[in-house]
C-alpha atoms as a PDB file:
ATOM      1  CA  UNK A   1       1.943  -2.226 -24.826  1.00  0.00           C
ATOM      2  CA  UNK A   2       5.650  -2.034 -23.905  1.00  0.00           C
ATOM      3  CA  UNK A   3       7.018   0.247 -20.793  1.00  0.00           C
ATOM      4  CA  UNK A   4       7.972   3.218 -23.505  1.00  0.00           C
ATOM      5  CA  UNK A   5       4.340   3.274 -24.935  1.00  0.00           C
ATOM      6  CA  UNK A   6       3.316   3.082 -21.389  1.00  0.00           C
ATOM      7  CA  UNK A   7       5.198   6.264 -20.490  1.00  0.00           C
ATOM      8  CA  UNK A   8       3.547   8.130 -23.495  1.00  0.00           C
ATOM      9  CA  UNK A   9      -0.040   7.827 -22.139  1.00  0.00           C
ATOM     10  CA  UNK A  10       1.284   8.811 -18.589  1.00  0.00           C
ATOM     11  CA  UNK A  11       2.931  12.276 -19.832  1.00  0.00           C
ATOM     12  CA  UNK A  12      -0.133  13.034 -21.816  1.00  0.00           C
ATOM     13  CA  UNK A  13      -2.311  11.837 -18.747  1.00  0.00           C
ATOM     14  CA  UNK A  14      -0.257  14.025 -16.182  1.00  0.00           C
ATOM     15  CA  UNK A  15      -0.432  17.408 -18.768  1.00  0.00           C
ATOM     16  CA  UNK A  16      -3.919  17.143 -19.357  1.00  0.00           C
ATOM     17  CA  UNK A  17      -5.711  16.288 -15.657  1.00  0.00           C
ATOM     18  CA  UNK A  18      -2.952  17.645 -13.275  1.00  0.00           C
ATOM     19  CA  UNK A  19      -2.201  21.152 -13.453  1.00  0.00           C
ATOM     20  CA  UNK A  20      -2.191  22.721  -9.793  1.00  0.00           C
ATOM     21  CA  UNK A  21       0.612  21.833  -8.386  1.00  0.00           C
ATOM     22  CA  UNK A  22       4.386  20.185  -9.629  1.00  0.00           C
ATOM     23  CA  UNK A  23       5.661  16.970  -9.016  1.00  0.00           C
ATOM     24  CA  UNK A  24       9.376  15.910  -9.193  1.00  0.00           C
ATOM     25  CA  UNK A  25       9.299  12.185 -10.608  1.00  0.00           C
ATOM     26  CA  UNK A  26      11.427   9.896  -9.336  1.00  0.00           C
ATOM     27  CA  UNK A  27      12.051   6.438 -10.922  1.00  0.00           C
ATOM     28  CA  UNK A  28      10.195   7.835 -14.028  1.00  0.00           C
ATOM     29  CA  UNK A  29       6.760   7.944 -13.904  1.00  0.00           C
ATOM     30  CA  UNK A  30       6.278   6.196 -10.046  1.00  0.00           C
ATOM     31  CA  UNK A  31       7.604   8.117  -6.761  1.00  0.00           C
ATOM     32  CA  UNK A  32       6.281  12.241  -7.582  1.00  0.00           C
ATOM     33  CA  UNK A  33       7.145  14.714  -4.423  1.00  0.00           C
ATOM     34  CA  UNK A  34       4.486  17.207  -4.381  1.00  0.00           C
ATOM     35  CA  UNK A  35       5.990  20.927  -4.688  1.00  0.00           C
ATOM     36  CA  UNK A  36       4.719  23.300  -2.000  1.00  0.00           C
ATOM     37  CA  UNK A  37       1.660  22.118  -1.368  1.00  0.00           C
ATOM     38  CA  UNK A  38       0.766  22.476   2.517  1.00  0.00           C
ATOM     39  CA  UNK A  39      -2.156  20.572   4.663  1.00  0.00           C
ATOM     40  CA  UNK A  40      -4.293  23.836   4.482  1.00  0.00           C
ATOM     41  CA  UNK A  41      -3.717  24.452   0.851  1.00  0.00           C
ATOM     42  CA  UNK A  42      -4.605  20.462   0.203  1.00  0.00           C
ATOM     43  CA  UNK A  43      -7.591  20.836   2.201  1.00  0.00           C
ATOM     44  CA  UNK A  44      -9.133  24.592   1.717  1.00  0.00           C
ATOM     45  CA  UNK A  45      -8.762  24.203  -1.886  1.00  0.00           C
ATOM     46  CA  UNK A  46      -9.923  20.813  -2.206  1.00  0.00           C
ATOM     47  CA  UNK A  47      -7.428  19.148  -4.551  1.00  0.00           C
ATOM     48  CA  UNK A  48      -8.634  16.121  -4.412  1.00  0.00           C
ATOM     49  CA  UNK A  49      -9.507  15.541  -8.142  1.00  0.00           C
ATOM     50  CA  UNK A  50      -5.851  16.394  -8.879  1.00  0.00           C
ATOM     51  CA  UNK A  51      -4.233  13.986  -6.538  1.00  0.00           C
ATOM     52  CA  UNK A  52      -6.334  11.096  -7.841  1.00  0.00           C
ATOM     53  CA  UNK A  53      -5.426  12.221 -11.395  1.00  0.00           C
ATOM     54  CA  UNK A  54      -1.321  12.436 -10.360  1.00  0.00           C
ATOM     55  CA  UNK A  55      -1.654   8.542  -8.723  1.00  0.00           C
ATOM     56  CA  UNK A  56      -2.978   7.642 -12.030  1.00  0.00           C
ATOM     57  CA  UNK A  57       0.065   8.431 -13.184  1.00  0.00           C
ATOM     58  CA  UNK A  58       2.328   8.143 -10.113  1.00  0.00           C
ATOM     59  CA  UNK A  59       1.537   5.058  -8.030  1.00  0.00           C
ATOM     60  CA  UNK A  60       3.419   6.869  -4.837  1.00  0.00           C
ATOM     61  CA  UNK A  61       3.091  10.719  -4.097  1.00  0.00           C
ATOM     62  CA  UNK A  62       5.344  12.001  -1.128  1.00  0.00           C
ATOM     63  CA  UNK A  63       4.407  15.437   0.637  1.00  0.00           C
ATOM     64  CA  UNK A  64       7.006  16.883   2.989  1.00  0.00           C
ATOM     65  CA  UNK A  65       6.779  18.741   5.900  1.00  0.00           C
ATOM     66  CA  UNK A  66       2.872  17.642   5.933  1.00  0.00           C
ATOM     67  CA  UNK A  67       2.067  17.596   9.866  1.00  0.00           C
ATOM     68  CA  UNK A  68      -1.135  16.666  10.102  1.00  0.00           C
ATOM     69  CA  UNK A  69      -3.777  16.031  13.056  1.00  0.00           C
ATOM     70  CA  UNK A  70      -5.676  12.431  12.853  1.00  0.00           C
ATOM     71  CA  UNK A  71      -9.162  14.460  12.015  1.00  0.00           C
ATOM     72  CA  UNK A  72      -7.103  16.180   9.052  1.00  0.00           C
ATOM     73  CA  UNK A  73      -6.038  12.805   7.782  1.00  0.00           C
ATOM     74  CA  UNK A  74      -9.103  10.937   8.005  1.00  0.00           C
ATOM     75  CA  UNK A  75     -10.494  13.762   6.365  1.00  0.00           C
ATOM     76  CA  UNK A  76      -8.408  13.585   3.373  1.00  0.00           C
ATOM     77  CA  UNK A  77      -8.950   9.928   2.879  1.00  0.00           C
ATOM     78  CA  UNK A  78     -12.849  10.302   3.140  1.00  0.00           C
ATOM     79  CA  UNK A  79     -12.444  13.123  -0.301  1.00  0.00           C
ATOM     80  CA  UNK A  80      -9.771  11.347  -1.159  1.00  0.00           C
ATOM     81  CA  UNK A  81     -11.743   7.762  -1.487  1.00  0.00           C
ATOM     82  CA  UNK A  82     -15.589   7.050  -1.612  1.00  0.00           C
ATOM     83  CA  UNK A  83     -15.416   4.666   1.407  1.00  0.00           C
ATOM     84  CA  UNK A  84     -13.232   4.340   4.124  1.00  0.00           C
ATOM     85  CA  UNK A  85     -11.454   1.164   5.490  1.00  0.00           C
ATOM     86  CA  UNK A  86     -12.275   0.112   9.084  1.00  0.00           C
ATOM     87  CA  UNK A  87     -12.026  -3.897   8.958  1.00  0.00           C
ATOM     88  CA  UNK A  88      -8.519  -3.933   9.497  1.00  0.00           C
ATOM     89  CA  UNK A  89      -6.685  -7.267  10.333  1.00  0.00           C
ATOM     90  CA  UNK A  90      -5.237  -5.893  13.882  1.00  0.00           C
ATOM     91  CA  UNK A  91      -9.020  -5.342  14.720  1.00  0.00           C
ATOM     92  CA  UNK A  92      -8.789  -8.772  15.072  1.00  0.00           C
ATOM     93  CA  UNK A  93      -6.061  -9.642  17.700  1.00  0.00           C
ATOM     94  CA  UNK A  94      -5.794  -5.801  19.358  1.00  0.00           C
ATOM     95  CA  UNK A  95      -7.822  -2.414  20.276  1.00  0.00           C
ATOM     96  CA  UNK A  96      -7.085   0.529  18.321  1.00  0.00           C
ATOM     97  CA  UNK A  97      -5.360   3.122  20.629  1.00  0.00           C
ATOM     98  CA  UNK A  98      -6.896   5.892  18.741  1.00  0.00           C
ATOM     99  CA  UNK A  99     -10.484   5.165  19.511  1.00  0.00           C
ATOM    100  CA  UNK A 100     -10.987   4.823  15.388  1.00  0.00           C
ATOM    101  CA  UNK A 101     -10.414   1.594  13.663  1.00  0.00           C
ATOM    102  CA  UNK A 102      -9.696   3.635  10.353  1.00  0.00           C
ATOM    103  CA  UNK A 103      -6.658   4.901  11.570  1.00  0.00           C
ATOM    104  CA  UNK A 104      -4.247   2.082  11.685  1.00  0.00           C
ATOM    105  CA  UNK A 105      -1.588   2.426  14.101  1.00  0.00           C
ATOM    106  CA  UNK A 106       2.022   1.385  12.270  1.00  0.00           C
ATOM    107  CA  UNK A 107       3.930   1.944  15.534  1.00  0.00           C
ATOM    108  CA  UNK A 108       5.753  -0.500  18.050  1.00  0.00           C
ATOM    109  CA  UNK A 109       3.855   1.410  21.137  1.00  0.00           C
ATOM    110  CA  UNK A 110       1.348   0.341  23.214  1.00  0.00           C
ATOM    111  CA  UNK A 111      -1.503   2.163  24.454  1.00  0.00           C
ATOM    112  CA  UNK A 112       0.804   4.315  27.196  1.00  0.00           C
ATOM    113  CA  UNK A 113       3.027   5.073  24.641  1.00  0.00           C
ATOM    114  CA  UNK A 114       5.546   2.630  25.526  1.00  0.00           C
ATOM    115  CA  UNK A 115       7.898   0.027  23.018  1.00  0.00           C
ATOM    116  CA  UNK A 116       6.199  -3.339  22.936  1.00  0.00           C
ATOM    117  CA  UNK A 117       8.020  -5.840  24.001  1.00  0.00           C
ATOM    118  CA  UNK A 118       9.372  -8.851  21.989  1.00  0.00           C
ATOM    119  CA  UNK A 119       6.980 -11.747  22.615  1.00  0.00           C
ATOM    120  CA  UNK A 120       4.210  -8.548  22.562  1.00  0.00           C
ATOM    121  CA  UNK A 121       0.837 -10.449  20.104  1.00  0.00           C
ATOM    122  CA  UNK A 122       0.886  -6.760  18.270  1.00  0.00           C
ATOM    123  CA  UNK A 123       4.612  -6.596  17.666  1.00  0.00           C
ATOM    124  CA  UNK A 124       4.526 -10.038  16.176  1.00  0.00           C
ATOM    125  CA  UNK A 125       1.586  -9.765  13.994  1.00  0.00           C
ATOM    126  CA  UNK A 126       2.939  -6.195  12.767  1.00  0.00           C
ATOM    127  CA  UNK A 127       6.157  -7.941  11.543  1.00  0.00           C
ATOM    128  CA  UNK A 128       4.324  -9.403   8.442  1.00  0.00           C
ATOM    129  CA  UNK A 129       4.177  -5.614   7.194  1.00  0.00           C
ATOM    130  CA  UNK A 130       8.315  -6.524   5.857  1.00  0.00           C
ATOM    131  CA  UNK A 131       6.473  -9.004   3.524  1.00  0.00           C
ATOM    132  CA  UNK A 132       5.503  -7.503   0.002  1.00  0.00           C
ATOM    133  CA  UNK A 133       1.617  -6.680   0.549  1.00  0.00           C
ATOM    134  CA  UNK A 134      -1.298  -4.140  -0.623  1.00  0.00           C
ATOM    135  CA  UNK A 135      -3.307  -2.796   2.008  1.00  0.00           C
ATOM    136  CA  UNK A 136      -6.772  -4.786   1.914  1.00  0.00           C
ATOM    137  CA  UNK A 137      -6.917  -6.360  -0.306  1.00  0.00           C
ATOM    138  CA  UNK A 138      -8.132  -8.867   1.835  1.00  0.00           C
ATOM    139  CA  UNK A 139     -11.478  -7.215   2.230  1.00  0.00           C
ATOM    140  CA  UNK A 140     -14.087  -6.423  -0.410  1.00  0.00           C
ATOM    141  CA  UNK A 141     -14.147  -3.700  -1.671  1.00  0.00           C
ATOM    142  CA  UNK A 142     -10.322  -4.106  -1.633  1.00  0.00           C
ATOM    143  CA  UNK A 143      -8.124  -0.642  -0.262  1.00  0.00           C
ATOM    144  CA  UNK A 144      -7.585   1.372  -3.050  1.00  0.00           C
ATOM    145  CA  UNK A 145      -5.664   4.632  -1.685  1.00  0.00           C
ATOM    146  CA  UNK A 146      -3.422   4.492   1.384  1.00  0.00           C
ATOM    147  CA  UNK A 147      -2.449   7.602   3.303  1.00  0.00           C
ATOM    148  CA  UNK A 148       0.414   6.864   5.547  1.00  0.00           C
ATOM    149  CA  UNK A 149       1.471  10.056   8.190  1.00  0.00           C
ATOM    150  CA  UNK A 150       4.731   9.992   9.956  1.00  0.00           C
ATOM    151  CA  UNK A 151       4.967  11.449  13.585  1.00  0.00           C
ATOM    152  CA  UNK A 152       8.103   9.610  14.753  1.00  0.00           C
ATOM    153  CA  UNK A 153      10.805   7.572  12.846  1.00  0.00           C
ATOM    154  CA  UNK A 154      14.854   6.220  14.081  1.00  0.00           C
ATOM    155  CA  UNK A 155      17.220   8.332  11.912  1.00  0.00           C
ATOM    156  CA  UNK A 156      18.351   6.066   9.270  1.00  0.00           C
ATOM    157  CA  UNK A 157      16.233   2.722   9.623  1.00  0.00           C
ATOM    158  CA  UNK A 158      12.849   1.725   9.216  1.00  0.00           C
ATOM    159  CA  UNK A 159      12.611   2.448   5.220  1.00  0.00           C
ATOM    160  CA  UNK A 160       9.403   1.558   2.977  1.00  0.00           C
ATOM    161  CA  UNK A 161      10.225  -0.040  -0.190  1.00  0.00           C
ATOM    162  CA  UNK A 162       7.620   0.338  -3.079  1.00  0.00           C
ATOM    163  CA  UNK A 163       7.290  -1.977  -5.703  1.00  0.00           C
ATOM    164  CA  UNK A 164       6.060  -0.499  -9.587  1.00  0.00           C
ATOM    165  CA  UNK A 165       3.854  -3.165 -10.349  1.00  0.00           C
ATOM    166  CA  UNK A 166       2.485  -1.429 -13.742  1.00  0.00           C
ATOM    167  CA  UNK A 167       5.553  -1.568 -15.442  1.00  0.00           C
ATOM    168  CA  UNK A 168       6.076  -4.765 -13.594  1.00  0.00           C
ATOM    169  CA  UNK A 169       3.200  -6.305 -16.051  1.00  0.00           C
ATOM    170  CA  UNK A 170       4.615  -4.805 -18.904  1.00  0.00           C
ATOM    171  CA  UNK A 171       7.746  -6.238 -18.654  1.00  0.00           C
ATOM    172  CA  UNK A 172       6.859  -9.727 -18.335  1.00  0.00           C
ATOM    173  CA  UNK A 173       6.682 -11.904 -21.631  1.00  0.00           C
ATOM    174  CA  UNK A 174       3.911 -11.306 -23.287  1.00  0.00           C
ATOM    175  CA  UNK A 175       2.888 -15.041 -23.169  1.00  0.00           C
ATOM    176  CA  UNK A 176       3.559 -14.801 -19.448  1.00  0.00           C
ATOM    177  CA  UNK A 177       0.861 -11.633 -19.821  1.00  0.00           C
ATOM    178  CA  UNK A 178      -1.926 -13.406 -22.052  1.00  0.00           C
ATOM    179  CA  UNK A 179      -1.544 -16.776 -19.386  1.00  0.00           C
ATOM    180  CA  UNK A 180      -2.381 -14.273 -16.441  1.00  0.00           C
ATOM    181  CA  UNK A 181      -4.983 -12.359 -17.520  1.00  0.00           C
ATOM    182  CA  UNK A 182      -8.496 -12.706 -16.188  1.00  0.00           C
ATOM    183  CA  UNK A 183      -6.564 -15.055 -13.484  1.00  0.00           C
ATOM    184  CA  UNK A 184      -8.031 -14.726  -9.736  1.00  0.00           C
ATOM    185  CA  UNK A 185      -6.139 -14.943  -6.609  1.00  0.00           C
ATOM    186  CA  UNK A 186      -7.536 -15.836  -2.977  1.00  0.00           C
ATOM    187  CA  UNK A 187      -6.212 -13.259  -0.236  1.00  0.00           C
ATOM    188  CA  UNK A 188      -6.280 -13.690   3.067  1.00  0.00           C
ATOM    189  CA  UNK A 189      -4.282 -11.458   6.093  1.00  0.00           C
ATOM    190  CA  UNK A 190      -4.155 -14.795   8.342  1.00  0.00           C
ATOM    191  CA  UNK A 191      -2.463 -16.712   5.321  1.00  0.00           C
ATOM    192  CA  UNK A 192       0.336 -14.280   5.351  1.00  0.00           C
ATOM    193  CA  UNK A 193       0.637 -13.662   9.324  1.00  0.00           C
ATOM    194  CA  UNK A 194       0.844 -17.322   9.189  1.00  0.00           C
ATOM    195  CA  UNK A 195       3.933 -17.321   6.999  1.00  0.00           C
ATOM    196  CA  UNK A 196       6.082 -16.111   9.602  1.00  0.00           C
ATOM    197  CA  UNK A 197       4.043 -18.378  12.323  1.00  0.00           C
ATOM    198  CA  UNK A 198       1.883 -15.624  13.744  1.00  0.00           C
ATOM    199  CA  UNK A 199      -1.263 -18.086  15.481  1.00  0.00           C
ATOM    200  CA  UNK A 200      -5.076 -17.052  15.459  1.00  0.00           C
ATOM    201  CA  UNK A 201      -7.376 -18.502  17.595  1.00  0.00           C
ATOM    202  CA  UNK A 202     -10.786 -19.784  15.874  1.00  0.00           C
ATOM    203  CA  UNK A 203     -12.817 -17.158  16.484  1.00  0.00           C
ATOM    204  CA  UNK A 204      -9.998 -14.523  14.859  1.00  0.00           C
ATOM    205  CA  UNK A 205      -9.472 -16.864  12.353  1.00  0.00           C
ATOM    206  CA  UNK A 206     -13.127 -16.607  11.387  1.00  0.00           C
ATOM    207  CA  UNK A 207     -12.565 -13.150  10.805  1.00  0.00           C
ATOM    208  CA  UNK A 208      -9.978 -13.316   8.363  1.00  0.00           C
ATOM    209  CA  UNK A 209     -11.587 -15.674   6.091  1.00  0.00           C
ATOM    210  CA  UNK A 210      -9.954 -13.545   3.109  1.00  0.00           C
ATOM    211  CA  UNK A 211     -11.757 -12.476  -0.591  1.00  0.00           C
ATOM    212  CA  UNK A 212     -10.999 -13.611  -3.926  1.00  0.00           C
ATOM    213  CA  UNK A 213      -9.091 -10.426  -6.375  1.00  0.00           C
ATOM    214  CA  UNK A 214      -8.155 -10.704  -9.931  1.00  0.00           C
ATOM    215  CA  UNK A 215      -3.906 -10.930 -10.661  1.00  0.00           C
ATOM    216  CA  UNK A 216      -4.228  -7.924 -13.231  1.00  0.00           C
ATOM    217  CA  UNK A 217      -5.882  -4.704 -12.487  1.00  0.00           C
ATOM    218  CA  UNK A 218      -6.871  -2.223 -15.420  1.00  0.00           C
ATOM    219  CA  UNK A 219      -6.942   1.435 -14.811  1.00  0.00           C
ATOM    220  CA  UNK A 220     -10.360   2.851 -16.118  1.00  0.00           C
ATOM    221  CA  UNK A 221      -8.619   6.125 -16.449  1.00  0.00           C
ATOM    222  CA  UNK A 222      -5.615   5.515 -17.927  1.00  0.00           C
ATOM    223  CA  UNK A 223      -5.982   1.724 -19.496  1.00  0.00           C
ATOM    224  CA  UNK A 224      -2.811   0.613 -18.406  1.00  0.00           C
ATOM    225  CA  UNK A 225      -2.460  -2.531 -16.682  1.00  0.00           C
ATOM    226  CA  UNK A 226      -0.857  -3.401 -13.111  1.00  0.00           C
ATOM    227  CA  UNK A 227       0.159  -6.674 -10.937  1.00  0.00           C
ATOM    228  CA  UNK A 228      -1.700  -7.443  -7.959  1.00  0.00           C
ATOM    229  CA  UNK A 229      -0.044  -9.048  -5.913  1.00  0.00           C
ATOM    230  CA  UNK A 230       0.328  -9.589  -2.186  1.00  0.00           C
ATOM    231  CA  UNK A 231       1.840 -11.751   0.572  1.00  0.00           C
ATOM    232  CA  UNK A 232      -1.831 -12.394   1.275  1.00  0.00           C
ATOM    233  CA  UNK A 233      -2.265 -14.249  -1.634  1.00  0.00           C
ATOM    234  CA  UNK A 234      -2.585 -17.868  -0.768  1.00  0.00           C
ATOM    235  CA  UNK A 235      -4.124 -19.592  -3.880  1.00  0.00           C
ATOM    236  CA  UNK A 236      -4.408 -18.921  -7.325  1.00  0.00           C
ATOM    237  CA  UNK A 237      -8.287 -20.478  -8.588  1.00  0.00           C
ATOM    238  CA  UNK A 238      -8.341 -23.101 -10.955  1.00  0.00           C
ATOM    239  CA  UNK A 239      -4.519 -24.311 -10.331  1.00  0.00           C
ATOM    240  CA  UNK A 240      -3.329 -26.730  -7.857  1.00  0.00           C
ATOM    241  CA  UNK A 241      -2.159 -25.099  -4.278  1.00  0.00           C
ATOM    242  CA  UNK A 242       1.456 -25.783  -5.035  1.00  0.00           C
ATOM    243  CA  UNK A 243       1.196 -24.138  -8.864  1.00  0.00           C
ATOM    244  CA  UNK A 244      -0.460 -21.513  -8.045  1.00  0.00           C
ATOM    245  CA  UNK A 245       1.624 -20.323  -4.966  1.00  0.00           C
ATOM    246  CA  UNK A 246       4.945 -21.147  -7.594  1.00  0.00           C
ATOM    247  CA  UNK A 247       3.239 -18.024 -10.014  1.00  0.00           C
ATOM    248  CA  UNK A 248       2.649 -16.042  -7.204  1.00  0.00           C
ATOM    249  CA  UNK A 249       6.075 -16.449  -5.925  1.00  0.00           C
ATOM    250  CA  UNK A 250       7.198 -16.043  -9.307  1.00  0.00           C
ATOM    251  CA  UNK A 251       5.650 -12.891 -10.134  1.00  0.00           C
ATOM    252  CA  UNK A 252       6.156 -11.141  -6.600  1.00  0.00           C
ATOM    253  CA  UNK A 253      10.039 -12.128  -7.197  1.00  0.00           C
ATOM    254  CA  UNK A 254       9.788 -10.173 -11.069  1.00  0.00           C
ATOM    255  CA  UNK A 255       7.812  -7.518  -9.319  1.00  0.00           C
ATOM    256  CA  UNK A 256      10.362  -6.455  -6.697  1.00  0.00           C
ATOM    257  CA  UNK A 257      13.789  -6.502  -9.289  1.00  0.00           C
ATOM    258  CA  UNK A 258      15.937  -3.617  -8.034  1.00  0.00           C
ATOM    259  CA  UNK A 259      14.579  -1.648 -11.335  1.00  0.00           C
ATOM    260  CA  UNK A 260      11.172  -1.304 -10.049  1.00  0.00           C
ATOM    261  CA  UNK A 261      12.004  -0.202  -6.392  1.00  0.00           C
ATOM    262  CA  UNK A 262      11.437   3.257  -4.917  1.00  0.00           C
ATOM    263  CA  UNK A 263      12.918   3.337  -1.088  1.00  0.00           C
ATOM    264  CA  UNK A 264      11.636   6.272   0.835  1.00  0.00           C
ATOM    265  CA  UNK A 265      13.573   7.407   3.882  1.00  0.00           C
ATOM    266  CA  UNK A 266      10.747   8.662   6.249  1.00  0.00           C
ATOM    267  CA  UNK A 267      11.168  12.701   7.740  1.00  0.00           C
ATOM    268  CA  UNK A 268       8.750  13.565  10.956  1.00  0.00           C
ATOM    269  CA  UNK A 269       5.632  14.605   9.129  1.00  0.00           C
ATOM    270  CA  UNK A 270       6.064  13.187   5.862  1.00  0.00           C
ATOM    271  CA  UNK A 271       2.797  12.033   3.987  1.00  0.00           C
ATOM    272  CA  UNK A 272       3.052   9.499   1.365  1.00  0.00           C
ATOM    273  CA  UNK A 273      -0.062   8.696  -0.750  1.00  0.00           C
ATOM    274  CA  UNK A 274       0.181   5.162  -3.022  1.00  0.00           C
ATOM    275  CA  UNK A 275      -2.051   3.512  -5.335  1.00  0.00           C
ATOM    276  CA  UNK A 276      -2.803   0.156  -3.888  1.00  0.00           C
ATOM    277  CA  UNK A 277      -3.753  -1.309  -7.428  1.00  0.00           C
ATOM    278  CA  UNK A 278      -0.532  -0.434  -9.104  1.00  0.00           C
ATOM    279  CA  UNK A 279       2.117  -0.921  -6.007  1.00  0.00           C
ATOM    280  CA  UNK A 280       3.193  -3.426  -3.128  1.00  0.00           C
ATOM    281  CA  UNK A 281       4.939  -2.426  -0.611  1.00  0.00           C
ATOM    282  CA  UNK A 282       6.935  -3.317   2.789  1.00  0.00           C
ATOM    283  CA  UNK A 283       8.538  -1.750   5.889  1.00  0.00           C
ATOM    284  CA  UNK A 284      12.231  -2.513   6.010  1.00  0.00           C
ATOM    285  CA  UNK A 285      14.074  -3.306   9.311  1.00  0.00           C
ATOM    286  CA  UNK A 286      14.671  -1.188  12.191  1.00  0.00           C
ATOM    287  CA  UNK A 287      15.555  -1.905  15.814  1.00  0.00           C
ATOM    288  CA  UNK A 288      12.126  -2.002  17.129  1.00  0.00           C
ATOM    289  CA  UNK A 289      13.002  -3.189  20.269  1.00  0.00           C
ATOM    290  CA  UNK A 290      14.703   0.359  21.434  1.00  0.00           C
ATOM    291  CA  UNK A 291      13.645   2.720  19.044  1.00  0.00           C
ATOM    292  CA  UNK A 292      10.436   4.398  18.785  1.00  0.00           C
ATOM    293  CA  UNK A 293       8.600   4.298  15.062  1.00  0.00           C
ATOM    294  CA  UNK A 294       5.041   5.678  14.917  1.00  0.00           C
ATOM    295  CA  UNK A 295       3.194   6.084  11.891  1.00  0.00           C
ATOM    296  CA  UNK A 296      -0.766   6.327  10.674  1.00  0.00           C
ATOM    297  CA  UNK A 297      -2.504   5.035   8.180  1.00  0.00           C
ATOM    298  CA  UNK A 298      -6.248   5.066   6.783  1.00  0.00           C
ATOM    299  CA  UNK A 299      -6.494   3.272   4.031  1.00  0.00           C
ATOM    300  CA  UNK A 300      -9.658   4.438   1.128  1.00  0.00           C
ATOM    301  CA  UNK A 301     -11.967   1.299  -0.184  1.00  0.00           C
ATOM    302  CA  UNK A 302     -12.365   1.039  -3.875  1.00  0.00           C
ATOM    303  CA  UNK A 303     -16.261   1.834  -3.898  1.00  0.00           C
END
């Protein structure tokens, strides 16, 4: 199945499960904003159904001008998802300054509010979030659905690139397709903290043992096929360490070709929505050492 057969089943998809609100599609069927569609209209009319039908189709859904309180957002995730992710990796290493381990804080602040500094444990570990990742998939169940809110972001910097990783797989050979298939990868947080020379101690290092996840993921509803693929992945089983990290680099290099990119440029009280099993994704620079960035994120298991 070739990306223009792909897009056939996705406009069919999108006309027959999604009919209560509009999206504007960007980078054909991947980035959808959501057209006037407020917090209380999400939540009092319980749209839930319609948004998991629109990522089928859209692996990235932005809202604007979405402010949301941290009980509204974990409250969409928990109708949203059938589980909720609380095993994060920065459980490990820090306490959560929001007194709720589901809501991941993607800031540079400490708990006063304040910009870590550079040689700050939390600012280093966060850094690994500019490597191409999925949220948990570390864990099992992996993250399926990650809601990301944004409270306060520097004019101009601090993007987040998405990568398309279902029309990634359908644009690879198809031998390259048929050799990958029913491949499994080992993922582990501390592998890719450890790329950039992040240290654990033993005991956090026992906690990030990491899970093994297949390299293809089929959508029940749809049947179309994605790449996944992470900076966590440190192995691929039944190859050789070296050949298996050279098809992982491989593929996470095809994945992230200019053509597959969407870039969003974060607004106070944006809320983007992404598929985990049909995107990566990672933060792009921003001067982190004088400018404030505070986002949150709960992240829905796939249960």
């Amino acid at each position: 199945m070739g990306s223009m057969k792909s897009e056939i089943v996705l406009s069919k998809f999108l006309e027959q499960r999604v009919s209560s609100f509009n999206v504007t599609s960007y980078r054909g069927f991947f980035a959808g904003v959501v057209e006037r569609v407020s917090a209380d209209q999400l939540i009092r009319n319980g749209l839930f159904p319609q948004i998991r039908a629109a990522l089928d189709v859209f692996g990235v859904l932005i809202f604007k001008e979405m402010s949301l309180t941290n009980s509204e957002q974990l409250f969409i995730a928990k109708n949203l998802g059938f589980g909720i992710h609380r095993k994060t990796g920065i459980s490990a290493i820090s306490a959560n300054r929001y007194e709720d381990e589901a809501l991941t804080d993607v800031s540079n602040l400490d708990d006063k509010g304040e910009i870590l500094s550079v040689r700050d444990r939390k600012r280093q570990y966060g850094l690994s979030n500019r490597l191409w990742h999925t949220d948990a998939s570390f864990r099992n169940p992996p993250g399926r659905y990650s809601i990301l809110s944004a409270k306060v972001v520097p004019e101009g910097e601090g993007e987040t690139e998405f990568a398309n990783t279902r029309e990634a797989y359908y644009a690879l050979p198809e031998s390259m397709r048929d050799k990958i298939l029913g491949l499994e990868a080992h993922h582990s947080i501390a592998y890719s903290r450890q790329i950039l020379g992040f240290e654990f101690s033993n005991e956090e290092e026992e906690n990030l043992k990491g899970v093994k996840q297949p390299l293809v993921r089929k959508n029940k509803k749809t049947g179309l096929c994605s790449l996944y693929l992470a900076s966590h992945c440190s192995s691929v089983f039944g190859m050789s360490i070296p050949d298996g990290r050279m098809l992982i680099r491989d593929l996470i290099e095809h994945a992230t070709q200019d053509e597959f990119i969407y870039r969003h440029e974060w607004c106070s009280d944006d809320l983007v929505v992404w598929d985990n099993f049909a995107t990566m994704h990672r933060g792009r620079y921003y001067n982190d050492t004088k400018k404030k960035r505070e986002l949150v994120r709960v992240t829905t298991l796939d249960i």
